[in-house]
N, C-alpha and C. Protein backbone atom coordinates (compact mmCIF):
# COMPACT_ATOMS: atom_id res chain seq x y z
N UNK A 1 -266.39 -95.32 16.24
CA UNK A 1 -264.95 -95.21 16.12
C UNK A 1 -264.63 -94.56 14.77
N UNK A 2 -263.70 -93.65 14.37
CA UNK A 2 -263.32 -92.83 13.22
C UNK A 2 -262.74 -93.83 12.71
N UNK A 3 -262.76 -93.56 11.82
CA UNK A 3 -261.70 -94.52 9.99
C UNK A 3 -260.33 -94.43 10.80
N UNK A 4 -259.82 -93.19 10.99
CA UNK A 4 -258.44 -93.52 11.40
C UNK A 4 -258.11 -94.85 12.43
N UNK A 5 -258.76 -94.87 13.24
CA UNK A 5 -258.28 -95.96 14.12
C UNK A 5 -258.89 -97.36 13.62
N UNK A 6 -259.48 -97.61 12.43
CA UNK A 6 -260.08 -98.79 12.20
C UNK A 6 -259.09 -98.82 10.92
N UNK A 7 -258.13 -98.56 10.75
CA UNK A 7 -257.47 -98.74 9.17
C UNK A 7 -255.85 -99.02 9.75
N UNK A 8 -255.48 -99.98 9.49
CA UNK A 8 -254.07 -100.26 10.18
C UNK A 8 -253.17 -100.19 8.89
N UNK A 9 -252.04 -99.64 8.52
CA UNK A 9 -251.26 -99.77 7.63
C UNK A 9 -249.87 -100.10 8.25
N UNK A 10 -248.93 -100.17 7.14
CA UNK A 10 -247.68 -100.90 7.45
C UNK A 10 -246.67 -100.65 5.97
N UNK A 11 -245.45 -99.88 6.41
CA UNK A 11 -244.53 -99.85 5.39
C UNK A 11 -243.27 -100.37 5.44
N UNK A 12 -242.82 -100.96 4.19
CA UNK A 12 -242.05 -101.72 3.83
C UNK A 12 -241.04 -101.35 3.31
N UNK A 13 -239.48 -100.94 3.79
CA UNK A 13 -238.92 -100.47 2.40
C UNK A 13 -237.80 -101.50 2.33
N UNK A 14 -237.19 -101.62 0.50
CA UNK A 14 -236.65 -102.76 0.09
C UNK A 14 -235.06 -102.14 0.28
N UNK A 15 -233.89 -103.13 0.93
CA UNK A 15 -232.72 -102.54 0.58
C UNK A 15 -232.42 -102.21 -0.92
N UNK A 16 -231.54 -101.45 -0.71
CA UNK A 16 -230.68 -100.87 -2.22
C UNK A 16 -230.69 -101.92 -3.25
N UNK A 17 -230.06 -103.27 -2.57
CA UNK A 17 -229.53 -104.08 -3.44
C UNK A 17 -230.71 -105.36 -3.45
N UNK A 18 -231.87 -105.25 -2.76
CA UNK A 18 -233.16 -106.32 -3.00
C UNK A 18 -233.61 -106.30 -4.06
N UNK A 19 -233.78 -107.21 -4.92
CA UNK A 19 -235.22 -107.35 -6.18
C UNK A 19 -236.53 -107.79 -5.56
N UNK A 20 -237.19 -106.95 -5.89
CA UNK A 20 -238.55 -107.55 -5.86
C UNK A 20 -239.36 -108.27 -7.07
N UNK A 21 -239.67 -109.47 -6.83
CA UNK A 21 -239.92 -110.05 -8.34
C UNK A 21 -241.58 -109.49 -8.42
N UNK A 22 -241.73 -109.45 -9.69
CA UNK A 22 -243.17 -108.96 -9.96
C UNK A 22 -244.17 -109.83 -9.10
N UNK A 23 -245.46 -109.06 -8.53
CA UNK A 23 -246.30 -109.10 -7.75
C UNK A 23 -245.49 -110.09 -6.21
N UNK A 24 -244.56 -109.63 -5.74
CA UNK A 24 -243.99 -109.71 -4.72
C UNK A 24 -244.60 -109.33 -3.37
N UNK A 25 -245.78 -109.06 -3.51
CA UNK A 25 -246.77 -107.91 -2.83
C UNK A 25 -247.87 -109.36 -1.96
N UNK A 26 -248.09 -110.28 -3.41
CA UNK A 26 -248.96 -111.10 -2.88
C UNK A 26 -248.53 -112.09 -1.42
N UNK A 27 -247.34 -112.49 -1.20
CA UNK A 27 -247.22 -113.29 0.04
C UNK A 27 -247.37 -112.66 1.23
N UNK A 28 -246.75 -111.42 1.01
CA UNK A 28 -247.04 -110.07 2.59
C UNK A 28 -248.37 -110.24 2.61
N UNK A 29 -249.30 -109.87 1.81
CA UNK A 29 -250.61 -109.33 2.10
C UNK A 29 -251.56 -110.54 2.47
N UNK A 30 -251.47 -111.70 1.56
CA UNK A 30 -251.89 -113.00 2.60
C UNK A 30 -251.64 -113.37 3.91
N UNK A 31 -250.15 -113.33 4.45
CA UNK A 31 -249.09 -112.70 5.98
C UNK A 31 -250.43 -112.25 6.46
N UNK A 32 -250.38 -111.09 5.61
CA UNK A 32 -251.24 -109.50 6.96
C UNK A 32 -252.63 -110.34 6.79
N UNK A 33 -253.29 -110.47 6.17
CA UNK A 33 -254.90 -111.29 6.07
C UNK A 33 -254.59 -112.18 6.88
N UNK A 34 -254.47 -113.42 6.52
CA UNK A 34 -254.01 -114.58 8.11
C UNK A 34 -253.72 -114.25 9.75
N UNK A 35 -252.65 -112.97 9.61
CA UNK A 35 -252.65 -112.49 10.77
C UNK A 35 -253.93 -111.41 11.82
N UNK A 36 -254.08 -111.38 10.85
CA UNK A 36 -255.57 -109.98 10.96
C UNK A 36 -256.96 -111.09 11.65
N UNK A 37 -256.35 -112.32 10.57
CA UNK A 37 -257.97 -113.08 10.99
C UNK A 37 -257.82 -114.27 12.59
N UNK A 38 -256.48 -114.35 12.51
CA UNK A 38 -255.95 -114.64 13.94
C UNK A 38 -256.56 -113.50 14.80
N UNK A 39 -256.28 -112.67 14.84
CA UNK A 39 -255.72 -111.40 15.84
C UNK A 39 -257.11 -110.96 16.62
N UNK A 40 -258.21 -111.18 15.25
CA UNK A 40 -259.32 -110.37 15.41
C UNK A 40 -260.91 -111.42 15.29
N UNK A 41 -260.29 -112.80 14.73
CA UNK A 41 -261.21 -113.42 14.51
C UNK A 41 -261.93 -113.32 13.32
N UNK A 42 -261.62 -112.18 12.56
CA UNK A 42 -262.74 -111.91 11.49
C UNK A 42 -262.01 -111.71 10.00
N UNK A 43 -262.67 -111.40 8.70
CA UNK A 43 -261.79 -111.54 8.05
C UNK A 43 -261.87 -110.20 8.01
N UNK A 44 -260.74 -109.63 7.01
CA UNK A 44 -260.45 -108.29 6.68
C UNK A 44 -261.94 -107.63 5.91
N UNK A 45 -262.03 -106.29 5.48
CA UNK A 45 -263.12 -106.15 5.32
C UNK A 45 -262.61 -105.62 4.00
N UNK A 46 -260.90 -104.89 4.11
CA UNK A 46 -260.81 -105.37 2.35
C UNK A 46 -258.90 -104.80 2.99
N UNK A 47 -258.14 -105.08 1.71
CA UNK A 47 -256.85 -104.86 2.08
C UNK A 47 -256.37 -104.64 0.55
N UNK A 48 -255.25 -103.80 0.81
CA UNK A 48 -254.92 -102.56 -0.48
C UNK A 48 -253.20 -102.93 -0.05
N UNK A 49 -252.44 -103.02 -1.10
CA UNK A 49 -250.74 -103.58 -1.44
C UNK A 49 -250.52 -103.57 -2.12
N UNK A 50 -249.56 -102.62 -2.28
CA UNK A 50 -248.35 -102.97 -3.82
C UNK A 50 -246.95 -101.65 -3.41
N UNK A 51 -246.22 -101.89 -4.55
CA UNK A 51 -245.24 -100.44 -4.29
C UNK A 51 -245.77 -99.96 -5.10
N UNK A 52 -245.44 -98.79 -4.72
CA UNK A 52 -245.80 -97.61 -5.25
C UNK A 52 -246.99 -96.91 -4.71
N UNK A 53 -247.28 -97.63 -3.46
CA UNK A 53 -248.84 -97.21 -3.01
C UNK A 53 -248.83 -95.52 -2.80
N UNK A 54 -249.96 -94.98 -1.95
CA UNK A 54 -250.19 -93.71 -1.74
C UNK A 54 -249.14 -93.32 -0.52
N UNK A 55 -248.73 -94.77 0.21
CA UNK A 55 -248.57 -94.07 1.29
C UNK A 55 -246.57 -94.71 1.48
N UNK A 56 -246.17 -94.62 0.15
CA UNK A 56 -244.99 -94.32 -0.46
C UNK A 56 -243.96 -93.59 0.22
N UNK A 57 -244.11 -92.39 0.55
CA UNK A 57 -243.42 -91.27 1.33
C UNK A 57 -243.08 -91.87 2.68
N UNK A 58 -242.20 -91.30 3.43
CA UNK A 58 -242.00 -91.57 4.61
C UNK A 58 -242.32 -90.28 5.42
N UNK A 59 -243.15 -89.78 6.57
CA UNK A 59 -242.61 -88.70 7.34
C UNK A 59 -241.37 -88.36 7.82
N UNK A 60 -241.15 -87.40 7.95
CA UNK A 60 -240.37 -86.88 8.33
C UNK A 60 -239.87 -87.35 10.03
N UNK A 61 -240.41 -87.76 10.76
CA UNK A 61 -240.05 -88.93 11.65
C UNK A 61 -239.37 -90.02 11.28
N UNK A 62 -240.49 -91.00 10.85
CA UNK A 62 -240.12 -92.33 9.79
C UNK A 62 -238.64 -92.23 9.29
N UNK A 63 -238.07 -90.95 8.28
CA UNK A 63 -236.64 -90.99 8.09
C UNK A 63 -236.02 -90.16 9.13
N UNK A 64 -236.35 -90.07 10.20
CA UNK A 64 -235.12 -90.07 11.24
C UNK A 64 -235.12 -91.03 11.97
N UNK A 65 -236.07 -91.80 11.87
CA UNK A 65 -235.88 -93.13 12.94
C UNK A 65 -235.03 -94.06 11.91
N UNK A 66 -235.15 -93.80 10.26
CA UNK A 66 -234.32 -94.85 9.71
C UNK A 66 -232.74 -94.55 9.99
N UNK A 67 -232.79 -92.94 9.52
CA UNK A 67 -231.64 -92.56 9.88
C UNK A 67 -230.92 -93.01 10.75
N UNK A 68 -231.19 -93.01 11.93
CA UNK A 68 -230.59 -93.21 13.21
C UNK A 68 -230.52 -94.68 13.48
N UNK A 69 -230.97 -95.59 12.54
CA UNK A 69 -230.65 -97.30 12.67
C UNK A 69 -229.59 -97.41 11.46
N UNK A 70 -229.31 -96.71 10.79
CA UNK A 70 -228.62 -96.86 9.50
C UNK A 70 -227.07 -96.82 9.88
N UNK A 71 -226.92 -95.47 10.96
CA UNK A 71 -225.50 -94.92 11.17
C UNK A 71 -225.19 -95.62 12.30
């Protein structure tokens, strides 16, 4: 099986007016670990979180699907 289909990601974006308190990152990513080890039985083999990650950007899809829940 290729990397692509063995690597699941997931983006998050904060409203305008949300704070995120420093390392705000840690309760999601325990969430996604717990759920992962439900789902699959096994534990993660490693898991990567924070803002500002690489995968930051939205496609160009991604903001038309926000778009179109916004209006």
């Amino acid at each position: 099986m290729s990397d692509t289909r063995r690597i699941w990601f997931c983006k998050i974006g904060v409203a305008d007016d949300a704070e995120v308190p420093r390392g705000g990152d840690l309760p999601m990513r325990f969430a996604v670990e717990a759920a992962f080890r439900r789902v699959t039985g096994r534990k993660a083999k490693f898991t990567f979180s924070g803002w500002g990650s690489m995968q930051e950007e939205l496609t160009p899809n991604e903001k038309e699907i926000i778009g179109e829940r916004c209006n």
